[in-house]
N, C-alpha and C. Protein backbone atom coordinates (compact mmCIF):
# COMPACT_ATOMS: atom_id res chain seq x y z
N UNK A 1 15.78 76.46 179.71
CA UNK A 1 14.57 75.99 180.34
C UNK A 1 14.78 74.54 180.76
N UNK A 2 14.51 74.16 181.92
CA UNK A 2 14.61 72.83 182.27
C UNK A 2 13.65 71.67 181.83
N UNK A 3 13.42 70.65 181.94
CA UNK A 3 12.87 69.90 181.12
C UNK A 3 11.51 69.93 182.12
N UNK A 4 11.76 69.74 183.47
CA UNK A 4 10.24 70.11 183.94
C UNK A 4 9.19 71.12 183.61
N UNK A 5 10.09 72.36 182.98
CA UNK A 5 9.28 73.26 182.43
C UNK A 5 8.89 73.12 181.01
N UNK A 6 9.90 72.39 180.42
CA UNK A 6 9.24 72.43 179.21
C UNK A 6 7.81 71.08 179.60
N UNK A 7 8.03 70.11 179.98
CA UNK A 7 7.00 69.68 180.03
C UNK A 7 5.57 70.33 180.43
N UNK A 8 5.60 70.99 181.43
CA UNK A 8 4.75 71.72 181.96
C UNK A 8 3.99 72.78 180.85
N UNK A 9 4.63 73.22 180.08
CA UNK A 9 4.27 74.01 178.84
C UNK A 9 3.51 73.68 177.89
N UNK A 10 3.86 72.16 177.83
CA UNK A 10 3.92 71.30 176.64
C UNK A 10 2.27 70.41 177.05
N UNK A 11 2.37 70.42 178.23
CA UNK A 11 0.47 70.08 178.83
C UNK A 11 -0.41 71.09 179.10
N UNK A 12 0.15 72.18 179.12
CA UNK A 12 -0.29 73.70 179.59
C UNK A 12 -0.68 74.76 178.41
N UNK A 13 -1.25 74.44 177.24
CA UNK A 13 -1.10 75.50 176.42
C UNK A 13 -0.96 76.69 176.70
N UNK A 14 -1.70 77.18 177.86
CA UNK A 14 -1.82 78.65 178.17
C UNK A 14 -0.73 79.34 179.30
N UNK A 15 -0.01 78.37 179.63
CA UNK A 15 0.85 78.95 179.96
C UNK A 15 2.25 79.02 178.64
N UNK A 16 2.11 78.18 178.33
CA UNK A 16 2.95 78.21 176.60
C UNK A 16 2.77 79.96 176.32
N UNK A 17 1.61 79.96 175.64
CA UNK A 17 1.02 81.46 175.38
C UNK A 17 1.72 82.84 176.51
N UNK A 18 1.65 82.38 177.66
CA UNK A 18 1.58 83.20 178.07
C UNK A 18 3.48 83.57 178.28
N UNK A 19 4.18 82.55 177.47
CA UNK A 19 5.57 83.13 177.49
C UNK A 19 6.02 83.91 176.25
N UNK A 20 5.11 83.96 175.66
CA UNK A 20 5.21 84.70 174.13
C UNK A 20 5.54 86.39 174.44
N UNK A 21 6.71 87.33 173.72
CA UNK A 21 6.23 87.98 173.89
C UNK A 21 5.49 88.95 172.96
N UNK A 22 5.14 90.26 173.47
CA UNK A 22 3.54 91.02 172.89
C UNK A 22 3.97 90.99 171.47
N UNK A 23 5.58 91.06 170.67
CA UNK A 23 5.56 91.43 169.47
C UNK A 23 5.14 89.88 168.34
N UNK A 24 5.00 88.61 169.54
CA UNK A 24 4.33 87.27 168.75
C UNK A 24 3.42 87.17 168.69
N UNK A 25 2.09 87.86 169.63
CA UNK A 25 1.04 87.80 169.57
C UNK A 25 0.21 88.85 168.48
N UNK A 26 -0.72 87.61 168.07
CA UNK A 26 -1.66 88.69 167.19
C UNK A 26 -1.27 89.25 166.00
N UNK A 27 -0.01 88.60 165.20
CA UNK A 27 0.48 88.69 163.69
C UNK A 27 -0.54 88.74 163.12
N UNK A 28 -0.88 89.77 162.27
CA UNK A 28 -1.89 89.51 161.07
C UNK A 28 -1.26 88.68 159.65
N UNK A 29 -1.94 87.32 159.07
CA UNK A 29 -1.46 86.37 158.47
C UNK A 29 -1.10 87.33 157.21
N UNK A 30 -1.59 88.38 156.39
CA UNK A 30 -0.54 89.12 155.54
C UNK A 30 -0.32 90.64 155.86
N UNK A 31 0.97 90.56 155.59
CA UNK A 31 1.89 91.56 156.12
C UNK A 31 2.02 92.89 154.69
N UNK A 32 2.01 94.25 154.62
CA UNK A 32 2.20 94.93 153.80
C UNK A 32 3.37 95.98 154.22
N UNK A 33 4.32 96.95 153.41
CA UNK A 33 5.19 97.90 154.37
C UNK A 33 4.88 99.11 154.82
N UNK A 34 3.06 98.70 155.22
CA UNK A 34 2.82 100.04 155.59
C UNK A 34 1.58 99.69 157.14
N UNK A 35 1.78 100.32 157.83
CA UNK A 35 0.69 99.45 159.10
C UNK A 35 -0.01 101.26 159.68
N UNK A 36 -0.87 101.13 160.25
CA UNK A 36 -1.63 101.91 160.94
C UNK A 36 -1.71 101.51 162.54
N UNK A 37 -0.52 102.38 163.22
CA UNK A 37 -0.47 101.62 164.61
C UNK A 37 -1.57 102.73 165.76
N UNK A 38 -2.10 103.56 165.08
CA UNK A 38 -3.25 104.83 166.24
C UNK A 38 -4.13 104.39 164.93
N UNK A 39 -5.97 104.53 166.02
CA UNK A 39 -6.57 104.55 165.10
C UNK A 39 -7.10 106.01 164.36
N UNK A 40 -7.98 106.40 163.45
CA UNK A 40 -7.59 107.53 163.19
C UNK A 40 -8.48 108.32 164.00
N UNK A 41 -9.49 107.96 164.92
CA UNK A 41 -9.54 108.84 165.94
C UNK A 41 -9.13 109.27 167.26
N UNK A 42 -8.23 108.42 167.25
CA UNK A 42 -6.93 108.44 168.30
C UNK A 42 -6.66 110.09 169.33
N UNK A 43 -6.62 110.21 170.07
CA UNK A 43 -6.14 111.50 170.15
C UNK A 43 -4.42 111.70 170.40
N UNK A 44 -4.07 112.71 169.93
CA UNK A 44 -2.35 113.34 170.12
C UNK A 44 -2.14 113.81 168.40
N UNK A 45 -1.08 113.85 167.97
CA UNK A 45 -0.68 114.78 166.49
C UNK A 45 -0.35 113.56 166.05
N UNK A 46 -1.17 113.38 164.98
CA UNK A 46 -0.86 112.41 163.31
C UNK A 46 1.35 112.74 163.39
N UNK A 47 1.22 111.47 163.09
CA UNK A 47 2.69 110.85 162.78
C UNK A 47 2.84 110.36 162.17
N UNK A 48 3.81 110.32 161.02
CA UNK A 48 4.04 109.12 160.07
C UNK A 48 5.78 108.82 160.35
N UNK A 49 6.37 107.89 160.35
CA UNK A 49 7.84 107.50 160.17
C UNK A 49 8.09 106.06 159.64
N UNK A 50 8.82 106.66 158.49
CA UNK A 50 8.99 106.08 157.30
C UNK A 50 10.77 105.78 157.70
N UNK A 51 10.81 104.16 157.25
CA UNK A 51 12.21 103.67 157.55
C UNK A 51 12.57 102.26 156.41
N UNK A 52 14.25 102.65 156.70
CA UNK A 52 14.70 101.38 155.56
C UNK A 52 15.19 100.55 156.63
N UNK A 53 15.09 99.06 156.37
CA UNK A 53 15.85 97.91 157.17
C UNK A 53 16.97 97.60 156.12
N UNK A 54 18.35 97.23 156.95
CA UNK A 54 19.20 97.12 156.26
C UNK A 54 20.36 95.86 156.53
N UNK A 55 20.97 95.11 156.13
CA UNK A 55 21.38 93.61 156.65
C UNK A 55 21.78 94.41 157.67
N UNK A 56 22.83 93.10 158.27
CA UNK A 56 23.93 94.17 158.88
C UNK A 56 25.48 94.87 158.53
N UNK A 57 25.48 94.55 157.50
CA UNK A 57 26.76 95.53 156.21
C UNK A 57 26.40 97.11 156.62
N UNK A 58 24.73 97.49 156.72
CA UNK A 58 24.75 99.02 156.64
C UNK A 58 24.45 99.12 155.37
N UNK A 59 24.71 98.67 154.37
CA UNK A 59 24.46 98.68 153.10
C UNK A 59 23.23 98.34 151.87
N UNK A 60 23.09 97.18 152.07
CA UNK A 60 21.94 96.38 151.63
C UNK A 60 20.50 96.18 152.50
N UNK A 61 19.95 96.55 151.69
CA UNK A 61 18.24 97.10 151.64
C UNK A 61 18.42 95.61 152.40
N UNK A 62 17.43 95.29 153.70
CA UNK A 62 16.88 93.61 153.61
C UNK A 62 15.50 93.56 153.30
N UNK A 63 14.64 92.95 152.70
CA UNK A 63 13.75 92.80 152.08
C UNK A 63 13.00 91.56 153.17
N UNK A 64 11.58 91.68 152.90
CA UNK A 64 11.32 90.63 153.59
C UNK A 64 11.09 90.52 155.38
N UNK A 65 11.47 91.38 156.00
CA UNK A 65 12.13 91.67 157.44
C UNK A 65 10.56 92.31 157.83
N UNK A 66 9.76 91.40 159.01
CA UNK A 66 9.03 92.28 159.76
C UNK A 66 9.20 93.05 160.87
N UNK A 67 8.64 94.32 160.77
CA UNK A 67 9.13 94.90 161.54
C UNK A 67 8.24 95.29 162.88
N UNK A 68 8.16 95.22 163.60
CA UNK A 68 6.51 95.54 164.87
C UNK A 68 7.08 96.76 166.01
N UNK A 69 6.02 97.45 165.55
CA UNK A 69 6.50 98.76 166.53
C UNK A 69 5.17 99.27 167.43
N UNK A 70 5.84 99.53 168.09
CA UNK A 70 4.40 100.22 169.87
C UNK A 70 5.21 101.47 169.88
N UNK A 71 4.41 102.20 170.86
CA UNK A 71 4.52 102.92 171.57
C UNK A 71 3.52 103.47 172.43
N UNK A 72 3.80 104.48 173.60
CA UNK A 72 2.57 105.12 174.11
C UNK A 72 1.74 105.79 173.16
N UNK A 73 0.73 105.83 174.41
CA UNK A 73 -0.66 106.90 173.61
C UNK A 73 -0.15 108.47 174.02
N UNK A 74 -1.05 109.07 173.98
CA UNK A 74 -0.71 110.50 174.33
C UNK A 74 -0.84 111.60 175.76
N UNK A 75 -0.92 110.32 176.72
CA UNK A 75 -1.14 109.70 177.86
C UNK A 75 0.22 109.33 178.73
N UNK A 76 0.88 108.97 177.87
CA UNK A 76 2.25 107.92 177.81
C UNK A 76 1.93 106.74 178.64
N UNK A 77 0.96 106.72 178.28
CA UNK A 77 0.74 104.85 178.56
C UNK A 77 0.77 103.50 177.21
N UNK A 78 1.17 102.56 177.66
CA UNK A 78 1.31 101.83 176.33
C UNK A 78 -0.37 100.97 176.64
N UNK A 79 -1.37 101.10 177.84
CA UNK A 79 -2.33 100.47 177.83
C UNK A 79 -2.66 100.59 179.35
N UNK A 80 -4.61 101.45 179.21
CA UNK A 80 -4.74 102.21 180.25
C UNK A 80 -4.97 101.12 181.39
N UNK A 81 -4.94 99.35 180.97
CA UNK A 81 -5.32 98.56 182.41
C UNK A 81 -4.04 98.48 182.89
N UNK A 82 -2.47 98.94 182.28
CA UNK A 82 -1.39 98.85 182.85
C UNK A 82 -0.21 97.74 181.85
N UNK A 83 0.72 97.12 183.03
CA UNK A 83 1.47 96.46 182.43
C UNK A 83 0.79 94.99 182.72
N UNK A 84 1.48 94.37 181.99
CA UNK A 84 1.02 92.82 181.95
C UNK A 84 -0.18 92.72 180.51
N UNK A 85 -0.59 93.46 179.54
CA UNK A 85 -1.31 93.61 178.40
C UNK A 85 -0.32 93.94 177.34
N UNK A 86 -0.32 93.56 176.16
CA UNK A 86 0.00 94.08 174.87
C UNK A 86 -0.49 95.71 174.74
N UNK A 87 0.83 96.18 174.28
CA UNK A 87 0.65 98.34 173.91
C UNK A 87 -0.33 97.92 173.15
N UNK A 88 -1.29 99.20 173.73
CA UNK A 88 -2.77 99.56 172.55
C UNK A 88 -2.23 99.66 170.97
N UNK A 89 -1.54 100.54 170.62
CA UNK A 89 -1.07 101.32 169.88
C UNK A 89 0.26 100.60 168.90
N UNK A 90 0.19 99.66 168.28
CA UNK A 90 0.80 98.17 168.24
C UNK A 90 0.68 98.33 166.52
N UNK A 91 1.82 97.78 166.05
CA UNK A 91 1.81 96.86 164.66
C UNK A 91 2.71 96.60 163.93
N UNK A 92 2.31 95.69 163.07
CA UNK A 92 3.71 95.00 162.10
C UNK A 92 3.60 95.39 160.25
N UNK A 93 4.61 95.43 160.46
CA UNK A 93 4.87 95.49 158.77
C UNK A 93 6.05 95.08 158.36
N UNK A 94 5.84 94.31 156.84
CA UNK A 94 6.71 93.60 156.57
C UNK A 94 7.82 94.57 155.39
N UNK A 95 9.24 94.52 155.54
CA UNK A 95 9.68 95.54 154.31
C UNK A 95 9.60 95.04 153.43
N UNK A 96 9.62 95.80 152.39
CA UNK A 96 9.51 95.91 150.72
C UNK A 96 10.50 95.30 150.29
N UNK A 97 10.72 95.37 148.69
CA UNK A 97 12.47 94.92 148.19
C UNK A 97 13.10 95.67 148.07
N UNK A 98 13.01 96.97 148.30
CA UNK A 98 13.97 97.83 148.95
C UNK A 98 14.57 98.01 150.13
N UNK A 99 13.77 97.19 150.97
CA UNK A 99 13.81 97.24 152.70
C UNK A 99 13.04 98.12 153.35
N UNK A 100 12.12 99.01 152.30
CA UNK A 100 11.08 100.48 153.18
C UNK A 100 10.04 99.43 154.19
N UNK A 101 9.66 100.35 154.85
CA UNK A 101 8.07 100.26 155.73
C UNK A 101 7.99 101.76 156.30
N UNK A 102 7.12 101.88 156.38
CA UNK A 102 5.91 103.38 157.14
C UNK A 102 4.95 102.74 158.24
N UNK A 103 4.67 103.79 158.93
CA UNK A 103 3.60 103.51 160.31
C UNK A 103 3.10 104.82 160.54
N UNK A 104 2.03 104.75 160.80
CA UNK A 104 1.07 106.17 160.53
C UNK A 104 0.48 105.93 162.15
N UNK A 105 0.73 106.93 162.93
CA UNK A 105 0.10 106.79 164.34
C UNK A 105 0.02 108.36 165.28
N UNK A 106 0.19 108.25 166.16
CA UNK A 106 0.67 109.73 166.78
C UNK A 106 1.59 109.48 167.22
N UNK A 107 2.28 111.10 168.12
CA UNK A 107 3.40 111.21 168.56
C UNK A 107 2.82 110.55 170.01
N UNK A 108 4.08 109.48 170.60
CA UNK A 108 3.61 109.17 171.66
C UNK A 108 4.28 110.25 172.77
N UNK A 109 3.59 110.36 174.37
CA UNK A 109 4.28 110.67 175.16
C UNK A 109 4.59 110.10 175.93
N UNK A 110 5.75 110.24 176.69
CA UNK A 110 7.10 110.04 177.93
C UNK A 110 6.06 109.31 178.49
N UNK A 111 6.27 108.60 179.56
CA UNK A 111 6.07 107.79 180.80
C UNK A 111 5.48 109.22 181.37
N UNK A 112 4.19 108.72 182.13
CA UNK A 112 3.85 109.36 182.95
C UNK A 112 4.80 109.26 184.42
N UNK A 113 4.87 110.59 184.93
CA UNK A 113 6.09 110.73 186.13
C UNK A 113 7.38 110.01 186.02
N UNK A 114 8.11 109.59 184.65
CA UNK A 114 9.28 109.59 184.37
C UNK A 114 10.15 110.34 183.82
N UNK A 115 11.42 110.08 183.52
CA UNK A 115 12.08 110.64 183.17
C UNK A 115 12.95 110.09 181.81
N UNK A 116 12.39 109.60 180.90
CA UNK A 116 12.67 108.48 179.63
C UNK A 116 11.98 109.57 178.69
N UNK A 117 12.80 109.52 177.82
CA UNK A 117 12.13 110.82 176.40
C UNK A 117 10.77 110.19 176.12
N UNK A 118 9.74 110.41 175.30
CA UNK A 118 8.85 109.55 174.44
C UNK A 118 9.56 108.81 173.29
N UNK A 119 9.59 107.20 172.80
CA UNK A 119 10.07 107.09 171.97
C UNK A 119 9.01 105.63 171.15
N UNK A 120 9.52 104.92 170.74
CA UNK A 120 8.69 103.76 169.41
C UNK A 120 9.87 102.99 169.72
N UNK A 121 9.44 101.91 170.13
CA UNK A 121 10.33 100.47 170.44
C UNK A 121 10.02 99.96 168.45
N UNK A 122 11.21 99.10 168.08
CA UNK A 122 10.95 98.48 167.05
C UNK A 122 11.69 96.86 167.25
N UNK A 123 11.33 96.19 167.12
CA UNK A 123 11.38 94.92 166.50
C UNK A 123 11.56 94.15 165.70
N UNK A 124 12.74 93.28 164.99
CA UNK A 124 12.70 92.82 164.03
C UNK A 124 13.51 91.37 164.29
N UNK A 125 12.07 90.54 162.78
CA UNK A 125 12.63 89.30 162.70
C UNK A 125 12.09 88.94 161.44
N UNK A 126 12.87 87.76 160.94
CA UNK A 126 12.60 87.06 159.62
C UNK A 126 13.34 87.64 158.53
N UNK A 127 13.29 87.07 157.16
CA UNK A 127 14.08 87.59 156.74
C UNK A 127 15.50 86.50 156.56
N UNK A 128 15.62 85.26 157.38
CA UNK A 128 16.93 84.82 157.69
C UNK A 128 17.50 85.48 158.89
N UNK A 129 17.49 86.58 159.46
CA UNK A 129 17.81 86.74 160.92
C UNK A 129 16.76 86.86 161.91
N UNK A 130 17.26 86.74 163.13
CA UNK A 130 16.97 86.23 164.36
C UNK A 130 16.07 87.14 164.77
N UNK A 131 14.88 87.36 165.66
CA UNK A 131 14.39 87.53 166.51
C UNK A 131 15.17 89.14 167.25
N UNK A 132 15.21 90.41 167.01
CA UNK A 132 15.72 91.77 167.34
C UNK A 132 15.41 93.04 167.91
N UNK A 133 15.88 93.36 169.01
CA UNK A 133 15.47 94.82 169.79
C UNK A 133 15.72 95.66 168.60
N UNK A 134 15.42 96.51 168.10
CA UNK A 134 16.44 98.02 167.19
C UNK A 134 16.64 98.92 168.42
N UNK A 135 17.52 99.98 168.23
CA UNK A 135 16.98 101.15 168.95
C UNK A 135 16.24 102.08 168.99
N UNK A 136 15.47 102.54 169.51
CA UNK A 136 14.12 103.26 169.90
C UNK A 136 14.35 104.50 169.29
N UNK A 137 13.53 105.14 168.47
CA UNK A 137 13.68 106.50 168.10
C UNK A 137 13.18 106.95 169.19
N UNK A 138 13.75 108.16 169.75
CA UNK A 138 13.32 109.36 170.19
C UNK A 138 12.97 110.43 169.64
N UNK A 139 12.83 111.87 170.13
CA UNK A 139 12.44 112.71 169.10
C UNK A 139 13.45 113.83 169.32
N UNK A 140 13.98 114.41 167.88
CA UNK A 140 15.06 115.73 168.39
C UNK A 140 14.45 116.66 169.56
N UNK A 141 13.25 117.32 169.47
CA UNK A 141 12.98 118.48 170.16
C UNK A 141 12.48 117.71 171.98
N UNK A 142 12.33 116.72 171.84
CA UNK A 142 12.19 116.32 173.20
C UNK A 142 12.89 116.39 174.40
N UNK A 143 12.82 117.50 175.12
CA UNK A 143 13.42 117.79 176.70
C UNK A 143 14.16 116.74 177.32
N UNK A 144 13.53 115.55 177.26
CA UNK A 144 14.17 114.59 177.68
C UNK A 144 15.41 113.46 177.13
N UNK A 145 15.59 114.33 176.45
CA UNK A 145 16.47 113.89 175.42
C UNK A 145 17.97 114.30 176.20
N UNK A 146 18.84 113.52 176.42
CA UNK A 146 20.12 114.36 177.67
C UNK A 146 21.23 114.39 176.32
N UNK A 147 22.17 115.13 176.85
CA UNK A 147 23.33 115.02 176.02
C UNK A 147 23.81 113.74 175.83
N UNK A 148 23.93 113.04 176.58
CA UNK A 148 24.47 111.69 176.97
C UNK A 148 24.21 110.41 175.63
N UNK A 149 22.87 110.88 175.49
CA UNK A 149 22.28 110.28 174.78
C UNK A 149 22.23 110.54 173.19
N UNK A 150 22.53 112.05 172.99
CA UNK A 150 22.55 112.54 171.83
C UNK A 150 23.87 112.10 171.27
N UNK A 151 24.97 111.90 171.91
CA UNK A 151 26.38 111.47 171.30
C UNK A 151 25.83 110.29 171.38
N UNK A 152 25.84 109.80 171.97
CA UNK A 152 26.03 107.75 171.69
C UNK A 152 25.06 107.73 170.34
N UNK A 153 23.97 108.14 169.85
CA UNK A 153 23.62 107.71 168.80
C UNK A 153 23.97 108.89 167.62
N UNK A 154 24.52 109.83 167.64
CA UNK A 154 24.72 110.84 167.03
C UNK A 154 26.71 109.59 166.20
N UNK A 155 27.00 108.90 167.29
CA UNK A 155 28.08 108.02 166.83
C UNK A 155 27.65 107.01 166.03
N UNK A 156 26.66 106.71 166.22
CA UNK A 156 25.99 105.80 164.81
C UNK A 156 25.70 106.15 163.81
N UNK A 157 25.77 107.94 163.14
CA UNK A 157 25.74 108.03 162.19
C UNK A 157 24.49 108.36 161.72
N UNK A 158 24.42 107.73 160.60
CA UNK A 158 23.25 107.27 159.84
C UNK A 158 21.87 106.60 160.45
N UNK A 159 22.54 105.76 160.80
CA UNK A 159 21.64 104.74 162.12
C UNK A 159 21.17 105.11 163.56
N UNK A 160 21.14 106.75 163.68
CA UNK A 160 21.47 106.99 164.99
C UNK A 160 19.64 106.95 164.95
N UNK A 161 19.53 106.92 166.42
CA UNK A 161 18.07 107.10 166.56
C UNK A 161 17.72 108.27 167.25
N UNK A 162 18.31 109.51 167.07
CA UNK A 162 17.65 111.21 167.74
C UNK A 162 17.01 111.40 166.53
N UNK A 163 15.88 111.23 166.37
CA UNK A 163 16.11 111.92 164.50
C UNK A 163 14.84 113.26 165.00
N UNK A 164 15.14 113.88 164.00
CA UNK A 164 13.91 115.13 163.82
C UNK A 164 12.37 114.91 163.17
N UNK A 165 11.63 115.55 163.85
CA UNK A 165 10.07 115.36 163.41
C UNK A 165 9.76 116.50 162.78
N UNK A 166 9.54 116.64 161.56
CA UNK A 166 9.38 117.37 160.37
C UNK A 166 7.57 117.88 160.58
N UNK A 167 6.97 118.69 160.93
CA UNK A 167 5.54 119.39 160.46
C UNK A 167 5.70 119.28 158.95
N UNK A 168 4.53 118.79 157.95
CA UNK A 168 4.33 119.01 156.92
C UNK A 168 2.90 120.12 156.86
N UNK A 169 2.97 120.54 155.91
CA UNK A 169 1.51 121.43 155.84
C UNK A 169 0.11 121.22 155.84
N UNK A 170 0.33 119.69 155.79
CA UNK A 170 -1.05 119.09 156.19
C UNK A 170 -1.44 118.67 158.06
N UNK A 171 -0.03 118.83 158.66
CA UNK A 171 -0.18 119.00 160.16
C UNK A 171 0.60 117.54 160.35
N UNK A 172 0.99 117.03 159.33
CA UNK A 172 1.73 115.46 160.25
C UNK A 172 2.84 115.59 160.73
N UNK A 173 2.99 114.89 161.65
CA UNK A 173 4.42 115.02 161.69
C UNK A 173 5.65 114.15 161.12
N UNK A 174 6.66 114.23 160.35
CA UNK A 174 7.34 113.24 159.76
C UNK A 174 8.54 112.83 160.62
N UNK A 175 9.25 111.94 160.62
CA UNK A 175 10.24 111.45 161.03
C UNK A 175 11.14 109.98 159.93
N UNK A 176 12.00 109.82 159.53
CA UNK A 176 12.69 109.09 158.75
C UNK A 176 13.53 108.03 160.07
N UNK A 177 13.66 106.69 159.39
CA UNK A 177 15.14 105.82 160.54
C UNK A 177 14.99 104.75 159.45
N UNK A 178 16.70 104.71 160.04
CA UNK A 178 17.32 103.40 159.23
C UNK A 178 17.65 102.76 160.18
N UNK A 179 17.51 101.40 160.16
CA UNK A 179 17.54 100.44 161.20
C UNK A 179 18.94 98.90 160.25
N UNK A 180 19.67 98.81 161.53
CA UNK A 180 20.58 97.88 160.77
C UNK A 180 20.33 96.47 162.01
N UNK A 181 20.38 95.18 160.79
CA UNK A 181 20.20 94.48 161.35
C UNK A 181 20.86 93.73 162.01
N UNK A 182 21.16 92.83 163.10
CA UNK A 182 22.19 92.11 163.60
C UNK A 182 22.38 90.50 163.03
N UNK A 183 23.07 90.16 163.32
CA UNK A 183 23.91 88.53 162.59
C UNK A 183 23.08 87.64 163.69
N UNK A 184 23.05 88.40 165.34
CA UNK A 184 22.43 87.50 166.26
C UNK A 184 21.63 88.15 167.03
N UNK A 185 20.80 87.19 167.97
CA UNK A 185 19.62 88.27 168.85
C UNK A 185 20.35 88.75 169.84
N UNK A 186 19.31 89.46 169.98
CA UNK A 186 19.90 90.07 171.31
C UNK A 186 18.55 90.53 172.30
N UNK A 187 17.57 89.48 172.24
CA UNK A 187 16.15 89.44 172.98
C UNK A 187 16.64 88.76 174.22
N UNK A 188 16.58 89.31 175.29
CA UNK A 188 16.87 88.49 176.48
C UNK A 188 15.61 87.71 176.91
């Protein structure tokens, strides 16, 4: 940023603000490892996905690490006035000392008239590391899911993000991810 801009920022609060992005805005001041990102009269199918954060060894639980996840509604919109707003469907949670967090919401859907699976952007920072994209779960049974895509994270293993959405008998749907963290950002 050049120094004219930072000045400009720096007399401008609201344009300051307005370089933030949606996962800085609107932190709730305490954090638990469990968030409610649909409300519960939301419409689409109850979801829960339950995940460990892990340094970046792969190994060790990180503790401490918030995590902020969106996605669409059931609509596949992330917010019906469009882009340029924070996703409706939004929230943070901080992991445990194990590294768990849960998010209880619905299944989102695909982009309207695209061609991108439905998936949950995640986010992570604090903790001692930086500011982080994860990769996006998708869902196994989703059409839009290409081969292409099923190897490249099917090569991560553990960490891959195709994972399966489990029906339990109460009608939710489950999904599990392990998310590993990086040494540096990678937020452009």
């Amino acid at each position: 940023m050049r120094r004219a801009e930072v000045l400009v920022l720096l007399l401008v609060p609201s344009l300051a603000a307005a370089q933030l992005h949606h996962d800085q805005e609107g932190v709730p001041a305490a954090l638990t490892s469990r968030a409610r990102l649909a409300p519960m009269q939301e419409p689409g199918q109850p979801m829960v996905v339950s995940g460990t954060v892990y340094a970046p060894d792969g190994r060790t639980p990180a503790a401490g690490i918030t995590v902020y996840a969106y996605h669409t509604d059931a609509s596949g919109l992330y917010h019906p006035k469009g882009v340029g707003v924070p996703p409706r469907l939004r929230g943070w949670m901080k992991t445990d000392a194990q590294g768990r967090f849960e998010l209880e919401s619905i299944r989102p859907a695909p982009y309207p008239s695209r061609d991108a699976p439905a998936h949950v952007h995640f986010v992570l920072f604090g903790g001692g590391y930086p500011r982080q994209w994860a990769d996006e779960l998708v869902f196994e049974d989703d059409p839009l899911v290409d081969e292409g895509l099923r190897r490249r994270q099917a090569a991560k293993g553990e960490f891959g993000m195709v994972r399966p959405l489990v029906q339990g008998a109460d009608g939710v749907l489950r999904a599990t991810v392990r998310l590993r963290l990086r040494e540096s950002s990678n937020f452009e």
